[in-house]
PDB file of N, CA and C in Angstrom:
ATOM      1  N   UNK A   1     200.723  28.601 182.308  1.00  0.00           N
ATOM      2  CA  UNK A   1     199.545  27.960 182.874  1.00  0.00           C
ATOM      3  C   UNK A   1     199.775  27.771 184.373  1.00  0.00           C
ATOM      4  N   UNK A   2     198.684  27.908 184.864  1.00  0.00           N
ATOM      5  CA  UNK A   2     198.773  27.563 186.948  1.00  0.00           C
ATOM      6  C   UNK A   2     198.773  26.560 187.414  1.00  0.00           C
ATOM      7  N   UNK A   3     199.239  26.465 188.473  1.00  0.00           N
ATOM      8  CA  UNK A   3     199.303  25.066 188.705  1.00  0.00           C
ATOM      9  C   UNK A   3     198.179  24.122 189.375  1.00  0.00           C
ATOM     10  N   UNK A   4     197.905  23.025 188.688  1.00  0.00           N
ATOM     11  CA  UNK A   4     196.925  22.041 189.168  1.00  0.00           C
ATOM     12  C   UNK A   4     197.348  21.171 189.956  1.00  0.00           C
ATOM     13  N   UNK A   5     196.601  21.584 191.395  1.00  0.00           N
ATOM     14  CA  UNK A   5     196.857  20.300 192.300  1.00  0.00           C
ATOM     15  C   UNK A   5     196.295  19.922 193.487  1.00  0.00           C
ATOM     16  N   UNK A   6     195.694  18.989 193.953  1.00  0.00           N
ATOM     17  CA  UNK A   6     195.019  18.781 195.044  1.00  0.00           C
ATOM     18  C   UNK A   6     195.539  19.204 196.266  1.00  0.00           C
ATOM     19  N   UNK A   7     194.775  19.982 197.108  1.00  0.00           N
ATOM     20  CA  UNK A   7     195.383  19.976 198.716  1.00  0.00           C
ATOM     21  C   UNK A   7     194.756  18.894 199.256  1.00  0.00           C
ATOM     22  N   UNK A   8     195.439  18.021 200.180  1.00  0.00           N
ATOM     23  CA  UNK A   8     194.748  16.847 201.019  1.00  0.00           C
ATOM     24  C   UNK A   8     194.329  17.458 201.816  1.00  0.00           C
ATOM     25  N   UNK A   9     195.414  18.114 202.466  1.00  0.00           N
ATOM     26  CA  UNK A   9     194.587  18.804 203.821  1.00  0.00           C
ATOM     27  C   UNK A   9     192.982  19.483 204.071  1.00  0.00           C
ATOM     28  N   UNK A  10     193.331  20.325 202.889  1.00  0.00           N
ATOM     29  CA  UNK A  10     192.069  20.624 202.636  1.00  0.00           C
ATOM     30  C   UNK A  10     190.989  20.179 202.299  1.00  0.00           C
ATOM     31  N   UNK A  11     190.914  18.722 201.380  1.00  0.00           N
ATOM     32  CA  UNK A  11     190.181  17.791 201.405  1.00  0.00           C
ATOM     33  C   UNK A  11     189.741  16.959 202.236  1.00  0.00           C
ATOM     34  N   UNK A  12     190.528  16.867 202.926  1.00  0.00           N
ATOM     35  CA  UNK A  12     190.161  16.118 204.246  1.00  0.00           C
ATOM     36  C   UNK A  12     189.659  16.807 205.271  1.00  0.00           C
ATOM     37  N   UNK A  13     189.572  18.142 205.419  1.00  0.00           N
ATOM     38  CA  UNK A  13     188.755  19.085 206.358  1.00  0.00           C
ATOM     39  C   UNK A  13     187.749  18.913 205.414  1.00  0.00           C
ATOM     40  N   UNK A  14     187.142  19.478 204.293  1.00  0.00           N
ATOM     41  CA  UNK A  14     185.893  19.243 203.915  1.00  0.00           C
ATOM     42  C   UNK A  14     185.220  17.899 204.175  1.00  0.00           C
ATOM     43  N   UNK A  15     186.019  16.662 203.983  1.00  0.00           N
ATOM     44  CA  UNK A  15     185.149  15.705 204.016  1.00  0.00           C
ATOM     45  C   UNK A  15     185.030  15.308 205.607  1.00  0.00           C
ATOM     46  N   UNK A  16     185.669  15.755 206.632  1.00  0.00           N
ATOM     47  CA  UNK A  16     185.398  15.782 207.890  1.00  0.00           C
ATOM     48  C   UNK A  16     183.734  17.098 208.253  1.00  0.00           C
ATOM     49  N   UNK A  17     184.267  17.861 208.012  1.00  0.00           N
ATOM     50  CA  UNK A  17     183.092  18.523 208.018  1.00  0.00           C
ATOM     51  C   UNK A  17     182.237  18.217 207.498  1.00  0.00           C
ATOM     52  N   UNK A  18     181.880  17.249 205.840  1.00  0.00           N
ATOM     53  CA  UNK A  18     181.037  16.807 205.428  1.00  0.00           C
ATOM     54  C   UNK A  18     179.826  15.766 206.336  1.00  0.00           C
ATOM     55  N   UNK A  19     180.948  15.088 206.984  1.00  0.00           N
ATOM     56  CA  UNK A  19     180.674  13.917 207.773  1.00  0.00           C
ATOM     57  C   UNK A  19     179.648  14.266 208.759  1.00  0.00           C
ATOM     58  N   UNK A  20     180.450  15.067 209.442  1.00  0.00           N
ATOM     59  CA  UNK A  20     180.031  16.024 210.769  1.00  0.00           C
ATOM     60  C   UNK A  20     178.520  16.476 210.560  1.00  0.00           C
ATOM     61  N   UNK A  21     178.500  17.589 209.440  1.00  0.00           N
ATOM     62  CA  UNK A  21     177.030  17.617 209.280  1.00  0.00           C
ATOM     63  C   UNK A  21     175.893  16.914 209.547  1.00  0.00           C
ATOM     64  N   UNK A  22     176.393  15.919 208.795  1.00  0.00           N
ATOM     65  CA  UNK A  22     175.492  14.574 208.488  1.00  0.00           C
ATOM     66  C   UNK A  22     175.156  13.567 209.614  1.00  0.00           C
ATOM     67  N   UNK A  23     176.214  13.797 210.786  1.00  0.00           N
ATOM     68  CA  UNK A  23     175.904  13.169 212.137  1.00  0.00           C
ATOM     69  C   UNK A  23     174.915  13.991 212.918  1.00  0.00           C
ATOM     70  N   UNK A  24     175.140  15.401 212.668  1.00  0.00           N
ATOM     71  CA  UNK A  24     174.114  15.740 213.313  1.00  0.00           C
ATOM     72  C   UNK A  24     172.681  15.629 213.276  1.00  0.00           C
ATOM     73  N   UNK A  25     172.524  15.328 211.837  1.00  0.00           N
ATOM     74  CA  UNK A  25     171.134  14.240 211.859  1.00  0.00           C
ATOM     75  C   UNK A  25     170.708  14.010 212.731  1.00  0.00           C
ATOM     76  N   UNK A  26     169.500  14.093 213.890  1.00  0.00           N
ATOM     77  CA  UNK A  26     168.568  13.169 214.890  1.00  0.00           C
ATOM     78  C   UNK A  26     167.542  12.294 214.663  1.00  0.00           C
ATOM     79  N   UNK A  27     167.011  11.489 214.751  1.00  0.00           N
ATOM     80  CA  UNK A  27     165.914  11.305 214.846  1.00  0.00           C
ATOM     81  C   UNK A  27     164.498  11.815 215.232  1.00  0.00           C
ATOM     82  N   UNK A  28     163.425  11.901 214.710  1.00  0.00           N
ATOM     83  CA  UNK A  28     162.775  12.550 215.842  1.00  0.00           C
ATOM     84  C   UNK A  28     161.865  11.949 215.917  1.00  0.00           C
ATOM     85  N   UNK A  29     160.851  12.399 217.149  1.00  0.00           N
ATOM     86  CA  UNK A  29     160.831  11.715 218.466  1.00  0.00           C
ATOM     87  C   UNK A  29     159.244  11.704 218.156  1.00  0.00           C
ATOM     88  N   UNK A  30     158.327  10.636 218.416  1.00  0.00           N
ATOM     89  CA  UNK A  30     156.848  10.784 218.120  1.00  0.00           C
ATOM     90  C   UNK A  30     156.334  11.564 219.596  1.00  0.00           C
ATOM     91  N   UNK A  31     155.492  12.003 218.824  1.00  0.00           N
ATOM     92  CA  UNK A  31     154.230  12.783 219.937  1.00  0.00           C
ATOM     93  C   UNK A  31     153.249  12.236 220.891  1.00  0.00           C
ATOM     94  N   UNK A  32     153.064  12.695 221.814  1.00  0.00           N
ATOM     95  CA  UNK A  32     152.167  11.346 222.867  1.00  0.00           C
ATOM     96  C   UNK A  32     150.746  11.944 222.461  1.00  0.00           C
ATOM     97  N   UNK A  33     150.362  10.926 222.183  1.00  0.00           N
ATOM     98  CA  UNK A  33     148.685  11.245 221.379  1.00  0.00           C
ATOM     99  C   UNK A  33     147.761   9.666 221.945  1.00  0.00           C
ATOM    100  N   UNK A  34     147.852   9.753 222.841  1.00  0.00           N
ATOM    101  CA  UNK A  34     147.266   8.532 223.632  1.00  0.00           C
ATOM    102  C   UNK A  34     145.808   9.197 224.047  1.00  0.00           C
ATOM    103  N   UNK A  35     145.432  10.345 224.246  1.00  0.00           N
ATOM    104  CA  UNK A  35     144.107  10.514 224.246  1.00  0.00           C
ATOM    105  C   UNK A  35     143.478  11.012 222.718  1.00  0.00           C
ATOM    106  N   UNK A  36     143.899  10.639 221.704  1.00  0.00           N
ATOM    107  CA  UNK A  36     143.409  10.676 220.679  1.00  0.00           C
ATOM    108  C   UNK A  36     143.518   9.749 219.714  1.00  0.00           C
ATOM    109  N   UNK A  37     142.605   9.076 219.257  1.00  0.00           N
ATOM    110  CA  UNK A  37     142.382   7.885 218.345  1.00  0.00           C
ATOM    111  C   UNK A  37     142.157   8.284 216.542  1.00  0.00           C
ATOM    112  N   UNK A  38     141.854  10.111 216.165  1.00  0.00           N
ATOM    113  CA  UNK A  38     141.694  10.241 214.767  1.00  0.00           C
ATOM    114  C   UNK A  38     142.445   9.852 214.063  1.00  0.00           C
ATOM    115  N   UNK A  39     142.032   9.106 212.984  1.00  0.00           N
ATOM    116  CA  UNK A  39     143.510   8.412 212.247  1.00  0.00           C
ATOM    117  C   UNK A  39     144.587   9.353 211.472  1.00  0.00           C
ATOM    118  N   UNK A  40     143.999  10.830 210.733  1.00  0.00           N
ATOM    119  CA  UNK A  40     145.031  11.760 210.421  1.00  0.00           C
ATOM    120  C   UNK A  40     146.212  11.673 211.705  1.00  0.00           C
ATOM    121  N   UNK A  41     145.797  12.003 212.976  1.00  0.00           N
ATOM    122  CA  UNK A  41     146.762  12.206 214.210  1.00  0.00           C
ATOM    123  C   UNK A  41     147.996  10.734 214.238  1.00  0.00           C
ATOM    124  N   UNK A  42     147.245   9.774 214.367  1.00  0.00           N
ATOM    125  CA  UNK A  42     147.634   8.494 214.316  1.00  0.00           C
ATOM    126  C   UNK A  42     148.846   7.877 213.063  1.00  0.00           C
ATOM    127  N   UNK A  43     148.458   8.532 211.799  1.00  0.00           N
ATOM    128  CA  UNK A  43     149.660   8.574 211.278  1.00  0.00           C
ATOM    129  C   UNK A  43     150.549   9.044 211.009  1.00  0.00           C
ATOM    130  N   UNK A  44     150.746  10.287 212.307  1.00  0.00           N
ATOM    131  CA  UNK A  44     151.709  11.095 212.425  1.00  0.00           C
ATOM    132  C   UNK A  44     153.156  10.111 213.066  1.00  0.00           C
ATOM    133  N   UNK A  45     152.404   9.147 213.746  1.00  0.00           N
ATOM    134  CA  UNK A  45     153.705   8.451 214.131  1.00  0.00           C
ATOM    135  C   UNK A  45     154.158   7.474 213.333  1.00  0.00           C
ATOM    136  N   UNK A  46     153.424   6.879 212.353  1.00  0.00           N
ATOM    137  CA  UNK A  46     153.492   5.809 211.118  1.00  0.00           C
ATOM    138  C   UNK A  46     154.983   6.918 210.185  1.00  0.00           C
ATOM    139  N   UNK A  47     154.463   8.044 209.953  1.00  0.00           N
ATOM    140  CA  UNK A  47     155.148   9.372 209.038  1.00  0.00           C
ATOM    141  C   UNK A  47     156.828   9.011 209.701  1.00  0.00           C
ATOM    142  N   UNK A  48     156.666   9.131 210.719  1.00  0.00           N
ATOM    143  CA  UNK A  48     157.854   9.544 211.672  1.00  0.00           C
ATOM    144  C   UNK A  48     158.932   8.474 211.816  1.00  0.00           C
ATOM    145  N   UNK A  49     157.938   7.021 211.444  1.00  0.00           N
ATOM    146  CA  UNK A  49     159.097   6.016 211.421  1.00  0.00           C
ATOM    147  C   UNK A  49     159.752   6.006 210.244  1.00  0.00           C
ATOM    148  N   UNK A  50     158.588   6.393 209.321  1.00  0.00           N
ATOM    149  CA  UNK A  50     159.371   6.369 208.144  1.00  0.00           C
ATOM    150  C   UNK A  50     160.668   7.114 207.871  1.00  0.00           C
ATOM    151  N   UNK A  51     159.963   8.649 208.254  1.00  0.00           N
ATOM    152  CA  UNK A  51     161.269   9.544 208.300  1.00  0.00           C
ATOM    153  C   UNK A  51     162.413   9.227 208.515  1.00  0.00           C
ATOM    154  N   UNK A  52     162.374   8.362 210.122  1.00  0.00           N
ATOM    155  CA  UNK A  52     163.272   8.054 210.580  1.00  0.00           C
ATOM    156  C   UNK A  52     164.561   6.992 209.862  1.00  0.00           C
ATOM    157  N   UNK A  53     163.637   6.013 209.283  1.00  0.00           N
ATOM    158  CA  UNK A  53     164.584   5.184 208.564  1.00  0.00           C
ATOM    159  C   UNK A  53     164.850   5.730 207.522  1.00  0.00           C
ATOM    160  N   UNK A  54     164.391   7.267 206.834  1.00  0.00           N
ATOM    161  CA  UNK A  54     165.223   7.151 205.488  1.00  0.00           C
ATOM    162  C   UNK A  54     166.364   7.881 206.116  1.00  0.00           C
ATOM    163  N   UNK A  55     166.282   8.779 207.092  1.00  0.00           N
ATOM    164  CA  UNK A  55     166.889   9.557 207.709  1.00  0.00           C
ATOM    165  C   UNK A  55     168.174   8.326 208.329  1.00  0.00           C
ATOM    166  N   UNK A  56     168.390   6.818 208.960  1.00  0.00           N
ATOM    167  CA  UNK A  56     169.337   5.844 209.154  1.00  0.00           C
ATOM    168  C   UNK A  56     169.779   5.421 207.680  1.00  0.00           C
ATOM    169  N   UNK A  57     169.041   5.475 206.772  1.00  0.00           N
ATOM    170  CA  UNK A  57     169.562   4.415 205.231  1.00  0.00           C
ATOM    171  C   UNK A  57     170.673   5.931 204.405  1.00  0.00           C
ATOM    172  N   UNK A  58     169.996   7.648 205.106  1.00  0.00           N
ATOM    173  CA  UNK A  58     171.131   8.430 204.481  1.00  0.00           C
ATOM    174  C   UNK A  58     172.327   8.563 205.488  1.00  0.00           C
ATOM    175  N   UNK A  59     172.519   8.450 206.318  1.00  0.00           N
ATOM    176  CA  UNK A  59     173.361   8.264 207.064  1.00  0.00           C
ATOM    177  C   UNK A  59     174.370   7.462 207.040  1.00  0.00           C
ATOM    178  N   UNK A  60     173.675   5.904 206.878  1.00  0.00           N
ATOM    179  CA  UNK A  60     174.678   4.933 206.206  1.00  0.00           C
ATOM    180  C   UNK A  60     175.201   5.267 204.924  1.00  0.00           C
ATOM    181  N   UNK A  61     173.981   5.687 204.026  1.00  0.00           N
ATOM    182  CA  UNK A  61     175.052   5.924 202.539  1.00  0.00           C
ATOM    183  C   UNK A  61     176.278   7.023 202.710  1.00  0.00           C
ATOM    184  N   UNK A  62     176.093   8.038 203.537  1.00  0.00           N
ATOM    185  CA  UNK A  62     176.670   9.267 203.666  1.00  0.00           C
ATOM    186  C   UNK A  62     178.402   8.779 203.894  1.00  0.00           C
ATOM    187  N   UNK A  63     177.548   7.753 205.226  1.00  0.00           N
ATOM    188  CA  UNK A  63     179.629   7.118 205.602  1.00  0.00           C
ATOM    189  C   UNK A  63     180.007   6.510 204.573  1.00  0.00           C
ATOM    190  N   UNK A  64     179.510   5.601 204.083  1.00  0.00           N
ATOM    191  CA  UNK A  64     179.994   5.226 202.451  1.00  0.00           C
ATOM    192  C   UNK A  64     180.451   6.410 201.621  1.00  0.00           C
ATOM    193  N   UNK A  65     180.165   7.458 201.421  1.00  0.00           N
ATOM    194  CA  UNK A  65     180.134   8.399 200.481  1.00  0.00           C
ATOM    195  C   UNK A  65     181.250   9.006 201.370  1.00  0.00           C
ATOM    196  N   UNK A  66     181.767   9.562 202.168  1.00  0.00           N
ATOM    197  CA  UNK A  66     182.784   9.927 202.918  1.00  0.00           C
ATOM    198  C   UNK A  66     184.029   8.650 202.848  1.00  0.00           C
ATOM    199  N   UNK A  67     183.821   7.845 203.231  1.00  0.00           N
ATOM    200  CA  UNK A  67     184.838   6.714 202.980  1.00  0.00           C
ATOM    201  C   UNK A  67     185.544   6.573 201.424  1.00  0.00           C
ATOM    202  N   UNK A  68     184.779   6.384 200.234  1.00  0.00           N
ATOM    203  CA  UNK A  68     184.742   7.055 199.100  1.00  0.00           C
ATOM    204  C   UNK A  68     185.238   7.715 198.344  1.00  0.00           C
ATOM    205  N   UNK A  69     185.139   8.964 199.005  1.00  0.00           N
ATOM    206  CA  UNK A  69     186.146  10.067 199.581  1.00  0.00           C
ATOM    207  C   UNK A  69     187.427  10.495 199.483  1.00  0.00           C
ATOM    208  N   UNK A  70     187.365   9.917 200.751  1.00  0.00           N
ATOM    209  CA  UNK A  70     188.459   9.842 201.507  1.00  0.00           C
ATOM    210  C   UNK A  70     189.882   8.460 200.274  1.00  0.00           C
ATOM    211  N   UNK A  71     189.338   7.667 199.846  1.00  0.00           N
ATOM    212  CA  UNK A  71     189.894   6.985 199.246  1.00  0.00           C
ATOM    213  C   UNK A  71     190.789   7.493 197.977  1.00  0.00           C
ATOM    214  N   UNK A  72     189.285   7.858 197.150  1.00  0.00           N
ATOM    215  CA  UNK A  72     189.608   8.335 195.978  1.00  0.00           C
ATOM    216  C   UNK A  72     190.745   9.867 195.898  1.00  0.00           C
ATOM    217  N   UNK A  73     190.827  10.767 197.093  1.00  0.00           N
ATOM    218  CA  UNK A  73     191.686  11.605 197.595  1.00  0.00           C
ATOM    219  C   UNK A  73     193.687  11.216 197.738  1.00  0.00           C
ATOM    220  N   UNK A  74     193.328   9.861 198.581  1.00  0.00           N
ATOM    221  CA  UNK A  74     194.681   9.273 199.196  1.00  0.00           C
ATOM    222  C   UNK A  74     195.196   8.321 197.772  1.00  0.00           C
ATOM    223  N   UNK A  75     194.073   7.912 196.419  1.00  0.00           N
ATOM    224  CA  UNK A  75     194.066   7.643 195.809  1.00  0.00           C
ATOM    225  C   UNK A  75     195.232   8.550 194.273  1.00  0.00           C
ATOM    226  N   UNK A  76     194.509   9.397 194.426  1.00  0.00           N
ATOM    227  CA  UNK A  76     195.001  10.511 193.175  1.00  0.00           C
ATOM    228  C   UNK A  76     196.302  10.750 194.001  1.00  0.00           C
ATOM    229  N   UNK A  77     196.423  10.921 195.083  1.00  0.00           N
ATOM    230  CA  UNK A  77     197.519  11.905 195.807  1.00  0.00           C
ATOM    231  C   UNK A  77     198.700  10.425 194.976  1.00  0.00           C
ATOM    232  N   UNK A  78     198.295   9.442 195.943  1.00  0.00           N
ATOM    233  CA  UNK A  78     199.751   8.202 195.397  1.00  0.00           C
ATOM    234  C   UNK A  78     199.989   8.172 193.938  1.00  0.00           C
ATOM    235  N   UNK A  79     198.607   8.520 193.259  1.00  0.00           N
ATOM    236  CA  UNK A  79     198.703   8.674 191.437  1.00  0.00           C
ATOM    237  C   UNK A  79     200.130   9.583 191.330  1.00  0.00           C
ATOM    238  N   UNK A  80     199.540  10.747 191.476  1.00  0.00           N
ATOM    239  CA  UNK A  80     200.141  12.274 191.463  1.00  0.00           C
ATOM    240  C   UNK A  80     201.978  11.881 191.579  1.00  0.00           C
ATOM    241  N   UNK A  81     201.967  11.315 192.982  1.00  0.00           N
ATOM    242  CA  UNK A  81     203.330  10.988 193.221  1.00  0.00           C
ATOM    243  C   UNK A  81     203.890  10.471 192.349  1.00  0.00           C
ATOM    244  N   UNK A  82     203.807   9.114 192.243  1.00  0.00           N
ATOM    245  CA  UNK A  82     204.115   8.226 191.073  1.00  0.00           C
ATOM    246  C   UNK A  82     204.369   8.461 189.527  1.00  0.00           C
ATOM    247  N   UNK A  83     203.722   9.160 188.867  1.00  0.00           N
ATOM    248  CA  UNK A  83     203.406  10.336 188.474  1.00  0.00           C
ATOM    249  C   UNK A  83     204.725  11.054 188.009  1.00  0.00           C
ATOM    250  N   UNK A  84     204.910  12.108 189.165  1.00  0.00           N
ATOM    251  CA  UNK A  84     205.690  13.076 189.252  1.00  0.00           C
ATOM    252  C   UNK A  84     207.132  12.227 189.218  1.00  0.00           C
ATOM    253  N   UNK A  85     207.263  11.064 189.803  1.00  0.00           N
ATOM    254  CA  UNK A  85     208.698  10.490 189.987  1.00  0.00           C
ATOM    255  C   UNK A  85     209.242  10.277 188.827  1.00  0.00           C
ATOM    256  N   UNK A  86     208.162   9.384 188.017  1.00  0.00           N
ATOM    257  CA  UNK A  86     208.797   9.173 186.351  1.00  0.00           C
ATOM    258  C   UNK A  86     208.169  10.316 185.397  1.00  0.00           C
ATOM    259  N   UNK A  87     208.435  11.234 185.943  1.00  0.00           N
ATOM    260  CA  UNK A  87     208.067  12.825 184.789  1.00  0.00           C
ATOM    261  C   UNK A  87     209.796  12.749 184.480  1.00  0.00           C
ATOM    262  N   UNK A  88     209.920  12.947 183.507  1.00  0.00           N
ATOM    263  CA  UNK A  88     211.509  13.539 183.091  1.00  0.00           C
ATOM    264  C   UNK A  88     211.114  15.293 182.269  1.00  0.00           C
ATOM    265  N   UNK A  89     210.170  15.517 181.952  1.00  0.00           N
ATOM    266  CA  UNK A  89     209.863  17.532 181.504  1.00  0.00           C
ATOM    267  C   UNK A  89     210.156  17.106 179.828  1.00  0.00           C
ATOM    268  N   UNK A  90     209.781  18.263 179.366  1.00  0.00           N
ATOM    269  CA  UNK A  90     209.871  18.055 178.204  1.00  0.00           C
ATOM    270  C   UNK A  90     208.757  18.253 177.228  1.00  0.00           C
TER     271      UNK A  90
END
Protein backbone atom coordinates (compact mmCIF):
# COMPACT_ATOMS: atom_id res chain seq x y z
CA UNK A 1 0.00 0.00 0.00
CA UNK A 2 1.32 3.89 -0.67
CA UNK A 3 1.97 6.03 1.48
CA UNK A 4 -0.57 8.44 3.15
CA UNK A 5 0.49 11.72 4.14
CA UNK A 6 -0.04 15.32 4.28
CA UNK A 7 2.44 17.85 2.71
CA UNK A 8 2.24 21.15 4.86
CA UNK A 9 4.05 22.90 2.55
CA UNK A 10 1.88 22.29 0.10
CA UNK A 11 -1.05 23.00 2.10
CA UNK A 12 -0.09 25.99 3.09
CA UNK A 13 0.63 27.31 -0.51
CA UNK A 14 -2.91 26.36 -1.38
CA UNK A 15 -4.42 27.98 1.48
CA UNK A 16 -2.24 31.12 0.83
CA UNK A 17 -3.32 31.21 -2.59
CA UNK A 18 -6.78 30.46 -1.42
CA UNK A 19 -6.67 33.59 0.61
CA UNK A 20 -5.11 35.65 -2.06
CA UNK A 21 -7.89 35.06 -4.45
CA UNK A 22 -10.38 36.07 -2.20
CA UNK A 23 -8.58 39.48 -1.41
CA UNK A 24 -8.75 40.30 -4.65
CA UNK A 25 -12.33 40.81 -4.25
CA UNK A 26 -13.19 44.78 -4.86
CA UNK A 27 -15.90 46.47 -4.25
CA UNK A 28 -17.63 48.16 -6.81
CA UNK A 29 -18.12 51.46 -7.31
CA UNK A 30 -21.81 53.11 -8.03
CA UNK A 31 -22.49 55.01 -11.20
CA UNK A 32 -23.09 58.82 -11.26
CA UNK A 33 -26.72 59.02 -12.31
CA UNK A 34 -27.48 62.44 -10.85
CA UNK A 35 -29.22 63.55 -14.01
CA UNK A 36 -31.55 60.77 -13.81
CA UNK A 37 -34.33 60.18 -11.31
CA UNK A 38 -36.07 56.62 -13.08
CA UNK A 39 -36.35 54.39 -10.26
CA UNK A 40 -35.12 51.07 -12.33
CA UNK A 41 -31.66 53.41 -12.70
CA UNK A 42 -31.90 54.43 -9.03
CA UNK A 43 -31.75 51.02 -7.75
CA UNK A 44 -28.81 50.28 -9.39
CA UNK A 45 -27.03 51.83 -6.50
CA UNK A 46 -29.44 50.29 -3.69
CA UNK A 47 -28.17 46.62 -5.86
CA UNK A 48 -24.58 47.68 -5.38
CA UNK A 49 -24.64 48.19 -1.66
CA UNK A 50 -25.98 45.19 -1.30
CA UNK A 51 -23.49 43.44 -3.41
CA UNK A 52 -21.10 45.08 -1.66
CA UNK A 53 -21.82 43.84 1.80
CA UNK A 54 -22.32 40.29 0.83
CA UNK A 55 -19.18 40.66 -1.04
CA UNK A 56 -17.45 42.17 3.03
CA UNK A 57 -19.63 39.27 5.09
CA UNK A 58 -17.64 36.60 2.25
CA UNK A 59 -14.55 37.93 2.85
CA UNK A 60 -14.81 37.83 6.52
CA UNK A 61 -16.09 34.24 6.43
CA UNK A 62 -13.29 33.37 3.89
CA UNK A 63 -10.47 34.55 6.67
CA UNK A 64 -12.27 32.40 9.07
CA UNK A 65 -12.29 29.57 6.62
CA UNK A 66 -8.48 30.02 5.90
CA UNK A 67 -7.63 30.36 9.60
CA UNK A 68 -9.58 27.00 9.94
CA UNK A 69 -7.37 25.79 7.72
CA UNK A 70 -4.57 26.55 8.52
CA UNK A 71 -5.31 25.05 12.06
CA UNK A 72 -6.83 21.94 11.30
CA UNK A 73 -3.42 21.32 8.92
CA UNK A 74 -0.79 22.27 11.95
CA UNK A 75 -3.45 20.22 13.76
CA UNK A 76 -3.24 16.62 12.02
CA UNK A 77 0.53 17.34 11.33
CA UNK A 78 1.15 17.37 15.63
CA UNK A 79 -1.58 14.29 15.47
CA UNK A 80 0.59 12.47 12.82
CA UNK A 81 3.74 13.11 14.95
CA UNK A 82 2.55 11.94 18.13
CA UNK A 83 1.22 9.29 16.40
CA UNK A 84 4.23 8.07 14.73
CA UNK A 85 6.37 8.37 18.14
CA UNK A 86 4.25 5.71 20.00
CA UNK A 87 3.85 3.42 16.70
CA UNK A 88 6.01 0.34 17.75
CA UNK A 89 4.94 -1.72 13.77
CA UNK A 90 3.42 -4.70 13.89
Amino acid sequence: MGEIKLDYNIWSVDVVSYSSSIDALSDLSKPALSENDLQPFLKINTMIDELNSSIKTFKSNSINQTRNMSRAVANKVSDDAAGAAGFRGG
